[in-house]
C-alpha atoms as a PDB file:
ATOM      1  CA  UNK A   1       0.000   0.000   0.000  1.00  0.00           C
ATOM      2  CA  UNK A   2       1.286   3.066  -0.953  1.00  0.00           C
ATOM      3  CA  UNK A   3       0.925   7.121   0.013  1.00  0.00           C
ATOM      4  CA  UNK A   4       1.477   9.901  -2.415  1.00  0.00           C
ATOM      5  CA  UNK A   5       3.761  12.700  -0.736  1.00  0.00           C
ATOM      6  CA  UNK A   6       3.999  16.058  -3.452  1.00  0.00           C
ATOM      7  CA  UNK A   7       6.980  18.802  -2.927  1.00  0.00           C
ATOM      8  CA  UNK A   8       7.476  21.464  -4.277  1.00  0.00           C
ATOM      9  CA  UNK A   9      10.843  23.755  -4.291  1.00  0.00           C
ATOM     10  CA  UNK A  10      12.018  26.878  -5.616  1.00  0.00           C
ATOM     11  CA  UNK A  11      15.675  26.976  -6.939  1.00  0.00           C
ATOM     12  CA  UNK A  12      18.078  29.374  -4.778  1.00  0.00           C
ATOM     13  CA  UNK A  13      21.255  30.798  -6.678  1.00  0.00           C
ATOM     14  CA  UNK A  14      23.643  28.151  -5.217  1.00  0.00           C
ATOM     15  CA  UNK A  15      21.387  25.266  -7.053  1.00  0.00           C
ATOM     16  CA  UNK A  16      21.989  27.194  -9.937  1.00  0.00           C
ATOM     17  CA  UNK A  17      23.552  25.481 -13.021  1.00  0.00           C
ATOM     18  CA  UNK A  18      23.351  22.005 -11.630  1.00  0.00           C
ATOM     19  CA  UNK A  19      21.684  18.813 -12.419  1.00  0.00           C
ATOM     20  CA  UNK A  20      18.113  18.047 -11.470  1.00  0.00           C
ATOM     21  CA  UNK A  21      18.260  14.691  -9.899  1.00  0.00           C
ATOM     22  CA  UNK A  22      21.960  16.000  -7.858  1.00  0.00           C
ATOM     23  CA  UNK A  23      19.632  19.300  -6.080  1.00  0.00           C
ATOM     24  CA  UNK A  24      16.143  17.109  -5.697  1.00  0.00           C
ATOM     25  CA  UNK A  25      18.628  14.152  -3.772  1.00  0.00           C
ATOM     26  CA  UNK A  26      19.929  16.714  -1.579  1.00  0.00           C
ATOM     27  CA  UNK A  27      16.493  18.606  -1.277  1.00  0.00           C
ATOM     28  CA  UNK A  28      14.873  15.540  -0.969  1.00  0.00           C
ATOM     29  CA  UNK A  29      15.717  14.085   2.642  1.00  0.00           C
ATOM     30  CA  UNK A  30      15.973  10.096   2.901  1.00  0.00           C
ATOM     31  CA  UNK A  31      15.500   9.751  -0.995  1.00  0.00           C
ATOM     32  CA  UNK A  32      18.432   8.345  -3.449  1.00  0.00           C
ATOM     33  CA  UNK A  33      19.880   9.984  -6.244  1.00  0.00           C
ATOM     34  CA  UNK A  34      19.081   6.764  -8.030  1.00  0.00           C
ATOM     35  CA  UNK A  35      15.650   6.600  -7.023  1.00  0.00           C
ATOM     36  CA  UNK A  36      15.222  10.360  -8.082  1.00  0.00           C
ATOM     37  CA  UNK A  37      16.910   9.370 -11.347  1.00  0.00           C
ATOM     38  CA  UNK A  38      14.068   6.288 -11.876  1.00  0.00           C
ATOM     39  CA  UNK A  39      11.523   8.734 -11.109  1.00  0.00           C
ATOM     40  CA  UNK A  40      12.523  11.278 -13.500  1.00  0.00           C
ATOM     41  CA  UNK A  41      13.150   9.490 -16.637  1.00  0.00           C
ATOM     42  CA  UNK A  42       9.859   7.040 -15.903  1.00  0.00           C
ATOM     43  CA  UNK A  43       7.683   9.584 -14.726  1.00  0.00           C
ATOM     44  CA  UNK A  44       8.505  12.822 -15.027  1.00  0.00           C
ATOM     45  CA  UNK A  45       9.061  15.903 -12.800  1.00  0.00           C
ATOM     46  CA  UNK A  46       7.544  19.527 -13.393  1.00  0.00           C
ATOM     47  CA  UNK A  47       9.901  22.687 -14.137  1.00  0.00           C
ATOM     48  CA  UNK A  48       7.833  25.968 -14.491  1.00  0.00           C
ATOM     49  CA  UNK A  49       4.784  23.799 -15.098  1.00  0.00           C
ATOM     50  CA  UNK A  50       6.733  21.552 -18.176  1.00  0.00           C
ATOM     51  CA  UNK A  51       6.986  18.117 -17.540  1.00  0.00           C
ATOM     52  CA  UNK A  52      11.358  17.181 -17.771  1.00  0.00           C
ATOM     53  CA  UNK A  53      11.910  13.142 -18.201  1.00  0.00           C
ATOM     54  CA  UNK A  54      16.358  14.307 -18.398  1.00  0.00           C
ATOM     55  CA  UNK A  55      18.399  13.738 -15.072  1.00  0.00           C
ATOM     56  CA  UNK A  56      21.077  15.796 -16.544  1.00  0.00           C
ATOM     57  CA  UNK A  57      18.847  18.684 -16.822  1.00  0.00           C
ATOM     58  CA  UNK A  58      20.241  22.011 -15.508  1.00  0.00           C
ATOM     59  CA  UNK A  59      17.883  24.000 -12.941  1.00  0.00           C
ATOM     60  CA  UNK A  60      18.534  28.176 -12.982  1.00  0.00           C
ATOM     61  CA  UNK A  61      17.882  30.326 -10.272  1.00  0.00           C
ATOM     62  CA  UNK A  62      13.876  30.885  -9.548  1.00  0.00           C
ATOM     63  CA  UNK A  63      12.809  27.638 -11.461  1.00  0.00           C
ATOM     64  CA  UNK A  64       9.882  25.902  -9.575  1.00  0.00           C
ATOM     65  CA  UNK A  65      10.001  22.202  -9.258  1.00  0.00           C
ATOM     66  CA  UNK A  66       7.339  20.222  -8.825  1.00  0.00           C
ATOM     67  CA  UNK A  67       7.052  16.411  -8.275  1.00  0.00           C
ATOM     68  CA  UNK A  68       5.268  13.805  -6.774  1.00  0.00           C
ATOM     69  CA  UNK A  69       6.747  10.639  -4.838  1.00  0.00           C
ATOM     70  CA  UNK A  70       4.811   7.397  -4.208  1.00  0.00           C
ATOM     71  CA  UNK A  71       6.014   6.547  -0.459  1.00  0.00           C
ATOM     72  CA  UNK A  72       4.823   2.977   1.518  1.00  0.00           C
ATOM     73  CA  UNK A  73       2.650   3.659   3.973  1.00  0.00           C
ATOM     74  CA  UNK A  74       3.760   3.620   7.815  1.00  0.00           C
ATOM     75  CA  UNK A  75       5.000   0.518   8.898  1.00  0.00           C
ATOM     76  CA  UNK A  76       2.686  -1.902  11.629  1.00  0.00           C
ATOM     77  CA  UNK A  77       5.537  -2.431  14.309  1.00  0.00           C
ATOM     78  CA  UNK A  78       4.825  -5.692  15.845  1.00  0.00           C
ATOM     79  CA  UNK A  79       5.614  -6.402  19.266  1.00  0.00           C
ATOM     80  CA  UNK A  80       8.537  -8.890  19.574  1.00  0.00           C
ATOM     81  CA  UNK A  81      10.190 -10.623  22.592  1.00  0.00           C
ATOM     82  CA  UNK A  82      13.624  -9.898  22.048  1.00  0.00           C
ATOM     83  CA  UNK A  83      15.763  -9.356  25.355  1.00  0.00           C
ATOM     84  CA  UNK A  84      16.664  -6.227  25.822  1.00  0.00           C
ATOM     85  CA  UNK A  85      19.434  -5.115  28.859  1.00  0.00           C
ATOM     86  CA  UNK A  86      17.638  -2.110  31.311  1.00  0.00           C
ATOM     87  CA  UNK A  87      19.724  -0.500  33.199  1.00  0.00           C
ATOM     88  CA  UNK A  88      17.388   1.427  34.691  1.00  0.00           C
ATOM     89  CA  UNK A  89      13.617   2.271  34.526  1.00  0.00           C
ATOM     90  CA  UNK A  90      10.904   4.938  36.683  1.00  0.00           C
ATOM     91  CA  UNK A  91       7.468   6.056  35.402  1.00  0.00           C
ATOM     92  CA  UNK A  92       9.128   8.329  33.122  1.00  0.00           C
ATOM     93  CA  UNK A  93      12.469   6.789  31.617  1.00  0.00           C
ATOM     94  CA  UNK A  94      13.890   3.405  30.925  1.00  0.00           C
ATOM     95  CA  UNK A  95      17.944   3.342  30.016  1.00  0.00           C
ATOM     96  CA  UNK A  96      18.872   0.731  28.037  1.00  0.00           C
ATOM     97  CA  UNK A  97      22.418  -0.952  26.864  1.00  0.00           C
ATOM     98  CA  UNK A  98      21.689  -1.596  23.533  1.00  0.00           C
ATOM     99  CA  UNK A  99      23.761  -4.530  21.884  1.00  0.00           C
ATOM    100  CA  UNK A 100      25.904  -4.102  18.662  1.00  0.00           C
ATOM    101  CA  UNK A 101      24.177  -5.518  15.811  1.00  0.00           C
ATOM    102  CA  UNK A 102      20.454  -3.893  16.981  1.00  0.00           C
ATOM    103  CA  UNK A 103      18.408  -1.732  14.718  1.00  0.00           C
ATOM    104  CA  UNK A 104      17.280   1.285  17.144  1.00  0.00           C
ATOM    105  CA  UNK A 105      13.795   1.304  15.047  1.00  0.00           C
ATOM    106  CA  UNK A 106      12.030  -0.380  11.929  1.00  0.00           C
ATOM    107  CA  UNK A 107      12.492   1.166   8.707  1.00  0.00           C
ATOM    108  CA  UNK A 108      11.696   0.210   4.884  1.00  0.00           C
ATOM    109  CA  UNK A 109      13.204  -3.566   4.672  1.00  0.00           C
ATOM    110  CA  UNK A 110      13.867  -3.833   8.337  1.00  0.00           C
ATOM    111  CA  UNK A 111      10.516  -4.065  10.116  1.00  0.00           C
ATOM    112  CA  UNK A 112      11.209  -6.562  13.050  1.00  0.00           C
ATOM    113  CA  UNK A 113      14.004  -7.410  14.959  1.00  0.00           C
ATOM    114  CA  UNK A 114      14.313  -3.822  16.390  1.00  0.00           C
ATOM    115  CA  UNK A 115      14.669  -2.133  19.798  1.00  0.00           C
ATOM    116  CA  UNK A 116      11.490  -0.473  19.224  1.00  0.00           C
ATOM    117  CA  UNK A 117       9.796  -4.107  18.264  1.00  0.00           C
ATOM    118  CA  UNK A 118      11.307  -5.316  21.500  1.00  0.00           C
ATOM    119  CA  UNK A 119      10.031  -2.070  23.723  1.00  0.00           C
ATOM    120  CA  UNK A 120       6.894  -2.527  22.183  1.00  0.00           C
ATOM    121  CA  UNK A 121       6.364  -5.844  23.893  1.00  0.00           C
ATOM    122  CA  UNK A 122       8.162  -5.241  27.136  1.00  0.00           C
ATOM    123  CA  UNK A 123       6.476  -1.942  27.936  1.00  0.00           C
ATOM    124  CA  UNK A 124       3.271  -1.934  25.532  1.00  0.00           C
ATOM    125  CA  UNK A 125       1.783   1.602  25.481  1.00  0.00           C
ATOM    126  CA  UNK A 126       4.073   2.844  28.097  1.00  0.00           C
ATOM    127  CA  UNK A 127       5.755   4.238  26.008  1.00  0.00           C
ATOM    128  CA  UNK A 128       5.663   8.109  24.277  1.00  0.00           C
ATOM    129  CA  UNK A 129       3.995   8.958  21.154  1.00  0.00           C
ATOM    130  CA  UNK A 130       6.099  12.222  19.893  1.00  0.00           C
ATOM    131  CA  UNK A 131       8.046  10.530  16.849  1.00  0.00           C
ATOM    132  CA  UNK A 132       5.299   8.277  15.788  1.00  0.00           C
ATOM    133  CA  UNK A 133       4.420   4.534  15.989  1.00  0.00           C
ATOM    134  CA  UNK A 134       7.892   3.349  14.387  1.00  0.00           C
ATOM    135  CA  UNK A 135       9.685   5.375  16.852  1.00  0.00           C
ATOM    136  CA  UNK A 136       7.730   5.241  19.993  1.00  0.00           C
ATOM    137  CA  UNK A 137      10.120   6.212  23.179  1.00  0.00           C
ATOM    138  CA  UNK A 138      12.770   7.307  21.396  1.00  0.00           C
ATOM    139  CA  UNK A 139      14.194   9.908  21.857  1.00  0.00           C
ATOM    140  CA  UNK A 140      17.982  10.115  20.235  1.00  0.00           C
ATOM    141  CA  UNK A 141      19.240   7.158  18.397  1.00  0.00           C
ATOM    142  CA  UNK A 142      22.975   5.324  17.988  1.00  0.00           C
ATOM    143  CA  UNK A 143      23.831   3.163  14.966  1.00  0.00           C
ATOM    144  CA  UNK A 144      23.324  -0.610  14.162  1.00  0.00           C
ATOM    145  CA  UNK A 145      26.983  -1.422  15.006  1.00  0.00           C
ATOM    146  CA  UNK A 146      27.118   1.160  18.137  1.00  0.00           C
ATOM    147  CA  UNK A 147      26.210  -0.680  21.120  1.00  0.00           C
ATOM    148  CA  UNK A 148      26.080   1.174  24.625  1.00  0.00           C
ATOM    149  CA  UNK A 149      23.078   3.439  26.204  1.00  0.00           C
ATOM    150  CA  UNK A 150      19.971   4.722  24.681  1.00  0.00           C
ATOM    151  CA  UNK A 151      17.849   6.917  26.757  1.00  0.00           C
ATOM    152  CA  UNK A 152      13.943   5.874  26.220  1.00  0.00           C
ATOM    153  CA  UNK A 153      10.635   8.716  27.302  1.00  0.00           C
ATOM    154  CA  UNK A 154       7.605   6.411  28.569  1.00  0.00           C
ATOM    155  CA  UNK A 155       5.593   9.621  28.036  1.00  0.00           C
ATOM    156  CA  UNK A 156       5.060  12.422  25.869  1.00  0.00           C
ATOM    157  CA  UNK A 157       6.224  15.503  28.441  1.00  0.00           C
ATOM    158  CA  UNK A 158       9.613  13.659  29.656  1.00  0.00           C
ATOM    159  CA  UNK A 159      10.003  13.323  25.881  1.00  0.00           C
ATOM    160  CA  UNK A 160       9.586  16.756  25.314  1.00  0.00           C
ATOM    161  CA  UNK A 161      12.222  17.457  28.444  1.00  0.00           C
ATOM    162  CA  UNK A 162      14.517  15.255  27.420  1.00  0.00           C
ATOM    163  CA  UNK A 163      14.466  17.126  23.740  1.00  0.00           C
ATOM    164  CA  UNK A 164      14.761  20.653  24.728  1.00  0.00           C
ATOM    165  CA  UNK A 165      18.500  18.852  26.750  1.00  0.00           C
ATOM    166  CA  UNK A 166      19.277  17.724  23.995  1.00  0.00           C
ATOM    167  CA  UNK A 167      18.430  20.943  21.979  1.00  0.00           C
ATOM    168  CA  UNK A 168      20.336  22.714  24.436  1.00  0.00           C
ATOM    169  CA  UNK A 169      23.737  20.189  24.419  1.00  0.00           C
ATOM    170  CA  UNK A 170      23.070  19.781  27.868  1.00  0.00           C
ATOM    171  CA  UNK A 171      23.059  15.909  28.065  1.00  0.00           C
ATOM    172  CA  UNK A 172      26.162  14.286  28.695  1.00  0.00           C
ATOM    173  CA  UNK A 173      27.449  11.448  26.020  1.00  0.00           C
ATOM    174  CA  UNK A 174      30.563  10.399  26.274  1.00  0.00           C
ATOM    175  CA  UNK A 175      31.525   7.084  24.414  1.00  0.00           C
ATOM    176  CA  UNK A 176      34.831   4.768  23.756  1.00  0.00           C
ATOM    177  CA  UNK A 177      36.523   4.092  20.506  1.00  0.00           C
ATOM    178  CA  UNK A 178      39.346   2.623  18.834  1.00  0.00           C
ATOM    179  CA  UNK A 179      40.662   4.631  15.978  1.00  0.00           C
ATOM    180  CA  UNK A 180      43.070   4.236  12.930  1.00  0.00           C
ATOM    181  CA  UNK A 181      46.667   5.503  13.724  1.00  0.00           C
ATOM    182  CA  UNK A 182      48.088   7.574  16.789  1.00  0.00           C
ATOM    183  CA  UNK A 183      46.250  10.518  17.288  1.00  0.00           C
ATOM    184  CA  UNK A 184      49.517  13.292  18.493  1.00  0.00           C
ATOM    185  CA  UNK A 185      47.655  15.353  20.545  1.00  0.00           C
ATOM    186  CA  UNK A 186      46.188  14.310  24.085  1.00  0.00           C
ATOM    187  CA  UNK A 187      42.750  16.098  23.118  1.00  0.00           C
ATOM    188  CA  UNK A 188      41.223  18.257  20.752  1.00  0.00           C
ATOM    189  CA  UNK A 189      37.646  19.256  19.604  1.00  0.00           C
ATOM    190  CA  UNK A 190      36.630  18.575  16.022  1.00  0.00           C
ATOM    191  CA  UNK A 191      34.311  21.448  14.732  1.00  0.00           C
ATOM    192  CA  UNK A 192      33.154  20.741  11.519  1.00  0.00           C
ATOM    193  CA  UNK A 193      29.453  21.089  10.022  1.00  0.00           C
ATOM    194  CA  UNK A 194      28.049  17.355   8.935  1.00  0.00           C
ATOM    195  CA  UNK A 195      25.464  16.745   5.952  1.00  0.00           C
ATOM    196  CA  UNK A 196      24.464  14.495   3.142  1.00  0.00           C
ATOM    197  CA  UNK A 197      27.383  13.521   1.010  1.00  0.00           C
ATOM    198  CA  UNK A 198      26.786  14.804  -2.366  1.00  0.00           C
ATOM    199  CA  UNK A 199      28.378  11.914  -4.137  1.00  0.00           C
ATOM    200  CA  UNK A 200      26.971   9.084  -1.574  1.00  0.00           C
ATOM    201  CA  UNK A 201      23.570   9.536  -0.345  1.00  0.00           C
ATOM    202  CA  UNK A 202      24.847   6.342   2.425  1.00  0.00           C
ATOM    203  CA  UNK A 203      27.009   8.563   4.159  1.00  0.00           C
ATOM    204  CA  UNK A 204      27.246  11.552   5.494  1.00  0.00           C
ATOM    205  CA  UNK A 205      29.988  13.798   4.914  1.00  0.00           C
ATOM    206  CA  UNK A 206      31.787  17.040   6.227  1.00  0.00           C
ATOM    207  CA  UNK A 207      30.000  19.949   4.186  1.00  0.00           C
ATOM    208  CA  UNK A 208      29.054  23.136   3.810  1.00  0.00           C
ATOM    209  CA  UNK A 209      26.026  22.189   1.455  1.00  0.00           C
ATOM    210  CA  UNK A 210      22.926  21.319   3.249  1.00  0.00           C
ATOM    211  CA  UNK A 211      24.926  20.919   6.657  1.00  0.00           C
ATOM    212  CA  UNK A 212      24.362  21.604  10.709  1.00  0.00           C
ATOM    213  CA  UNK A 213      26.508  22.192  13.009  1.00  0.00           C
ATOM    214  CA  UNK A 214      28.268  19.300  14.427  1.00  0.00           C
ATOM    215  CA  UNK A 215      31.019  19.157  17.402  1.00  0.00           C
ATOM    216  CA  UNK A 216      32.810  16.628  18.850  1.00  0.00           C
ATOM    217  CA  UNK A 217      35.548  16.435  21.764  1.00  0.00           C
ATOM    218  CA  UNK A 218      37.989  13.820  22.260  1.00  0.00           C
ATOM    219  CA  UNK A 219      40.243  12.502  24.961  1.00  0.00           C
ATOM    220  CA  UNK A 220      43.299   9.775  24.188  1.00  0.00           C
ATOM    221  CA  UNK A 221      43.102   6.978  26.718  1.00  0.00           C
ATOM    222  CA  UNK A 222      45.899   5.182  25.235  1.00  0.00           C
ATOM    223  CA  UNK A 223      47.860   4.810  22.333  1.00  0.00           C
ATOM    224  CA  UNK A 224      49.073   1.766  20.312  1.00  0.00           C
ATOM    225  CA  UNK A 225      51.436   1.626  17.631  1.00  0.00           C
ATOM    226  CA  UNK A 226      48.611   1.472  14.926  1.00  0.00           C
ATOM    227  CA  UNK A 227      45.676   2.510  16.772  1.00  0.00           C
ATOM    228  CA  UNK A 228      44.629   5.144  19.705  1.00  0.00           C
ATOM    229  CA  UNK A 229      41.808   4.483  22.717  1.00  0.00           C
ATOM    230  CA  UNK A 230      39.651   7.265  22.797  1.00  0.00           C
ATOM    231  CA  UNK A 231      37.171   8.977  24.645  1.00  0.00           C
ATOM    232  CA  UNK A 232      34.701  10.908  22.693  1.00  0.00           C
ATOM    233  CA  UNK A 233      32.064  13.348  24.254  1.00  0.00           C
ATOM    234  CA  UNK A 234      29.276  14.675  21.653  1.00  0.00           C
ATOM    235  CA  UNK A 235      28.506  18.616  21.482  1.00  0.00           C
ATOM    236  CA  UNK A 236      25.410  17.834  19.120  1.00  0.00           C
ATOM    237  CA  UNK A 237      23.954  14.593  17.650  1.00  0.00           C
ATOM    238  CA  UNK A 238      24.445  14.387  14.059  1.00  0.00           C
ATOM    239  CA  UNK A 239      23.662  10.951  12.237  1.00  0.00           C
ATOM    240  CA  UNK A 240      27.442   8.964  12.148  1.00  0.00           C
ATOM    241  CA  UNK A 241      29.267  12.369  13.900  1.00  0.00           C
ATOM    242  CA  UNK A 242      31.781  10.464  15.397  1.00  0.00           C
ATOM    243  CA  UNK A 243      32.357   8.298  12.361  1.00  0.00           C
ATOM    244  CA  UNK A 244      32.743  11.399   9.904  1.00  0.00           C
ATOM    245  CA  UNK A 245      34.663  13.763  12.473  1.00  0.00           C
ATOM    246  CA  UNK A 246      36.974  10.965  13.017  1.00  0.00           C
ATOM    247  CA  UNK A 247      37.242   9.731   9.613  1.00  0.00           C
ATOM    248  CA  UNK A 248      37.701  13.636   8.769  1.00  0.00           C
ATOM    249  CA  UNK A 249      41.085  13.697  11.079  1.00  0.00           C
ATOM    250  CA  UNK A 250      41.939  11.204   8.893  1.00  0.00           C
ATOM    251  CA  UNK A 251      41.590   9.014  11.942  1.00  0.00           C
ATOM    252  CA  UNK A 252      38.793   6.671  11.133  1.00  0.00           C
ATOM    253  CA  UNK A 253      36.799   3.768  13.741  1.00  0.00           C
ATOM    254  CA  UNK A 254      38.528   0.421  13.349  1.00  0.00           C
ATOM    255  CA  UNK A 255      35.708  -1.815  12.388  1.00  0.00           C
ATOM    256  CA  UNK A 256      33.969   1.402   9.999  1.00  0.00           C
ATOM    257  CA  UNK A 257      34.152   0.234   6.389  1.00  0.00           C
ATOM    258  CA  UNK A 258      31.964   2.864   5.534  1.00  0.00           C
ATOM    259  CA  UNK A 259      34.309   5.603   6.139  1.00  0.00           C
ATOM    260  CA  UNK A 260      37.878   4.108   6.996  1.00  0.00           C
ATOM    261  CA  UNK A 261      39.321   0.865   4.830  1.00  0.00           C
ATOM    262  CA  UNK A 262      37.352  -1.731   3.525  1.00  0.00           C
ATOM    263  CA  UNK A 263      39.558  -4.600   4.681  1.00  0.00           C
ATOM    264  CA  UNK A 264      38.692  -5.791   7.967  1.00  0.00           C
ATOM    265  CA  UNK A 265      41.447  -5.976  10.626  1.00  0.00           C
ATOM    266  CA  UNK A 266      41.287  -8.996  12.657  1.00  0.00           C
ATOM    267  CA  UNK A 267      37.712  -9.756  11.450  1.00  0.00           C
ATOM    268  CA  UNK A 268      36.252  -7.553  12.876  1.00  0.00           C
ATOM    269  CA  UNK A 269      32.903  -6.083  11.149  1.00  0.00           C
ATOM    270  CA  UNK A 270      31.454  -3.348  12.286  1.00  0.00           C
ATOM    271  CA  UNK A 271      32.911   0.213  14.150  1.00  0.00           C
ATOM    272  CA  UNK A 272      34.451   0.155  17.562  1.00  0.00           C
ATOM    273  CA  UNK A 273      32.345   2.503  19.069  1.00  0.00           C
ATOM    274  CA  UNK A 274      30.455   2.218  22.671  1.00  0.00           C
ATOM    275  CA  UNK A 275      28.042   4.650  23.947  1.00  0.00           C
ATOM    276  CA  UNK A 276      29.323   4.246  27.759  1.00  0.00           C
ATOM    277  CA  UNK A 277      28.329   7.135  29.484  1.00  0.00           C
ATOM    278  CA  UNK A 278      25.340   9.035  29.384  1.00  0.00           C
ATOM    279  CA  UNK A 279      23.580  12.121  32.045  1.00  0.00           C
ATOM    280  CA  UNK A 280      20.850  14.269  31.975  1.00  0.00           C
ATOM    281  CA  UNK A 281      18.091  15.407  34.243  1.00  0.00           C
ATOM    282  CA  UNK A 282      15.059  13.816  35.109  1.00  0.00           C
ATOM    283  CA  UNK A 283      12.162  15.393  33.116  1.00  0.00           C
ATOM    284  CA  UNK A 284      10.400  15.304  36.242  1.00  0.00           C
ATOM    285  CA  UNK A 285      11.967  15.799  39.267  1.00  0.00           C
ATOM    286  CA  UNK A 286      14.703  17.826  37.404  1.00  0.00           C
ATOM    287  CA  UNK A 287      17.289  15.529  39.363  1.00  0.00           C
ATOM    288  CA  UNK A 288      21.232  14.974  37.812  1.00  0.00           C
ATOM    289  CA  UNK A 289      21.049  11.152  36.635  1.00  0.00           C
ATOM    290  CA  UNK A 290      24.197  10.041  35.192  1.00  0.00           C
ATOM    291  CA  UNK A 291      24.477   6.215  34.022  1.00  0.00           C
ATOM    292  CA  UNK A 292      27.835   4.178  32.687  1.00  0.00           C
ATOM    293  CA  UNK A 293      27.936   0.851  31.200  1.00  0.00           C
ATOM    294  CA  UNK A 294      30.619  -1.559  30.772  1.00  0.00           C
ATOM    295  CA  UNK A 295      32.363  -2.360  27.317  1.00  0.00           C
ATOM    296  CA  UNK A 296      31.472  -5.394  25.652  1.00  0.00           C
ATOM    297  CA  UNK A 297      33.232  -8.704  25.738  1.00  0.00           C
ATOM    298  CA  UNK A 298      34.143  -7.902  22.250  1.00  0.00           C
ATOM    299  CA  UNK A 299      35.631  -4.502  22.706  1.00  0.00           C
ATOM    300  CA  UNK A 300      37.293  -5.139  26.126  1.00  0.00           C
ATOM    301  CA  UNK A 301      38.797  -8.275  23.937  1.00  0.00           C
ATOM    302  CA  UNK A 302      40.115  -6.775  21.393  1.00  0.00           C
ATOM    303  CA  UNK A 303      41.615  -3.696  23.748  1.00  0.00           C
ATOM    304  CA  UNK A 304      43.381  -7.128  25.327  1.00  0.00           C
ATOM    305  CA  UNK A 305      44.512  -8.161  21.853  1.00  0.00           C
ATOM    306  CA  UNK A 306      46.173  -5.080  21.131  1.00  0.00           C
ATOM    307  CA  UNK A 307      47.577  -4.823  24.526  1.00  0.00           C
ATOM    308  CA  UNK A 308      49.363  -8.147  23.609  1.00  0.00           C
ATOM    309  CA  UNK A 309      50.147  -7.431  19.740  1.00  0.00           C
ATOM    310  CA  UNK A 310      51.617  -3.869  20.080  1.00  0.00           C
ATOM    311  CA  UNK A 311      54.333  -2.337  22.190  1.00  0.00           C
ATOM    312  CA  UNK A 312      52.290   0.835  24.013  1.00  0.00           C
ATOM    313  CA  UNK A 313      53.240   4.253  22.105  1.00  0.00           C
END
């Protein structure tokens, strides 16, 4: 079953000059290039009320675009008993240590086998309603491969609360990583706007085009001949901001073949990252929580392996 979902968009100056199915990806969020591309040449899209079946056309500066997208209708999230670790749960919150290798919530061609299907049938309605049935109770998100903890609202004002912190950049996030390479300096603070890459619509990308403001500090916990411990603390919450900034330093996750080197070291498969530490206060009582989780077997393992393999820098 499928929704119809129109846009329209009038071309700025900086679109200017470029092809159609490049600005409408970029315009367009959670859409492919190549999907845009399909759409154009099979159905068409509007400019100034003419109907353009070219992907290479070139948009000018006032041009009005018009187009329509066919979009599946919202997912049914089913409730699933998957074990889930809670570290900690009131009437208004639940924490929980989310294993690597968990989708946070269902999406197209991943509807089960999610934290949200698991919530679902742990907690039932107790959960909040803000982001919509796919997304009930949550409130931030962390990748697939991150594991660590995810803070959950069981209602729709401590979601709100918890929002406004995180508008703010007043909730604490600090997580562990193993990077590519010695990083020289004990700390630093990446500050570097994160968007869409142009040329990859999979990854994001340090940009000035279509971009927010992203910040990231880091700590060196210990250093390795051909890899560095770190301690990262998020500024803002950017989809993959730790990924990119590091991968941008030219210090990329080990595990990460989506922005460091395809070739697995040590089979590993996916990033080394660990969301470990995480504070806020309580939407209700307006009380300093702060919660920290250990590193997984994994992790803590391969810290051990490298401990063994190479001499300490």
């Amino acid at each position: 079953m499928y929704d119809s979902k129109s846009y329209v968009f009038k071309i700025e100056s900086k679109d200017s000059n470029s092809r159609i199915d490049s600005v409408l990806a970029n315009l367009i969020e959670d859409t492919s290039r190549s999907s845009i591309q399909k759409l154009i040449e099979e159905v068409g899209v509007k400019v100034n009320g003419q109907i353009i079946k070219s992907k290479k056309y070139k948009l000018k500066e006032g041009d009005i675009v018009e187009l329509i997208i066919e979009q599946a209708a919202p997912l049914a999230v089913l409730p699933e008993n998957i074990p889930i670790e809670i570290v900690y749960e009131d009437d208004d919150i639940l924490i929980v240590n989310k294993a690597k290798g968990m989708v946070v919530h269902p999406a197209a061609g991943n509807s089960s086998g999610t934290l949200v299907n698991a919530l679902i049938y742990h907690r039932g309605d107790a959960l909040s309603s803000i982001n919509g049935e796919i997304r009930r109770g949550i409130v931030h998100r962390i990748d697939k491969d991150t594991s660590g903890l995810l803070l959950v609202a069981k209602n729709d004002d401590s979601h709100r609360s918890l929002a406004e912190q995180l508008a703010a950049h007043t909730v604490k996030r600090a997580y562990r990583a193993i990077v590519y390479d010695n990083i020289i300096e004990d700390s630093g603070t990446i500050d570097q706007p994160i968007g869409r890459d142009p040329s990859n619509r999979l990854r994001m990308a340090v940009t000035q085009t279509n971009s927010k403001e992203a910040v990231t500090h880091f700590h060196v916990l210990e250093r390795f001949k051909k890899f560095t411990y770190i301690e990262a603390r998020l500024l803002t919450g950017r989809t993959h901001q730790i990924r990119v900034h590091m991968a941008y330093i030219k210090h990329p996750l080990l595990g990460d073949n989506l922005y460091g080197p395809k070739k697995s070291f040590m089979g590993i498969k996916g990033q080394m990252l660990h969301a470990k530490t995480l504070g806020f206060n309580h939407p209700r009582t307006g009380e300093y929580l702060e919660f920290d989780s250990e590193l997984p077997r994994d992790f803590q393992e391969l810290l051990n392996q490298l401990n063994k393999r190479f001499i300490t820098a």
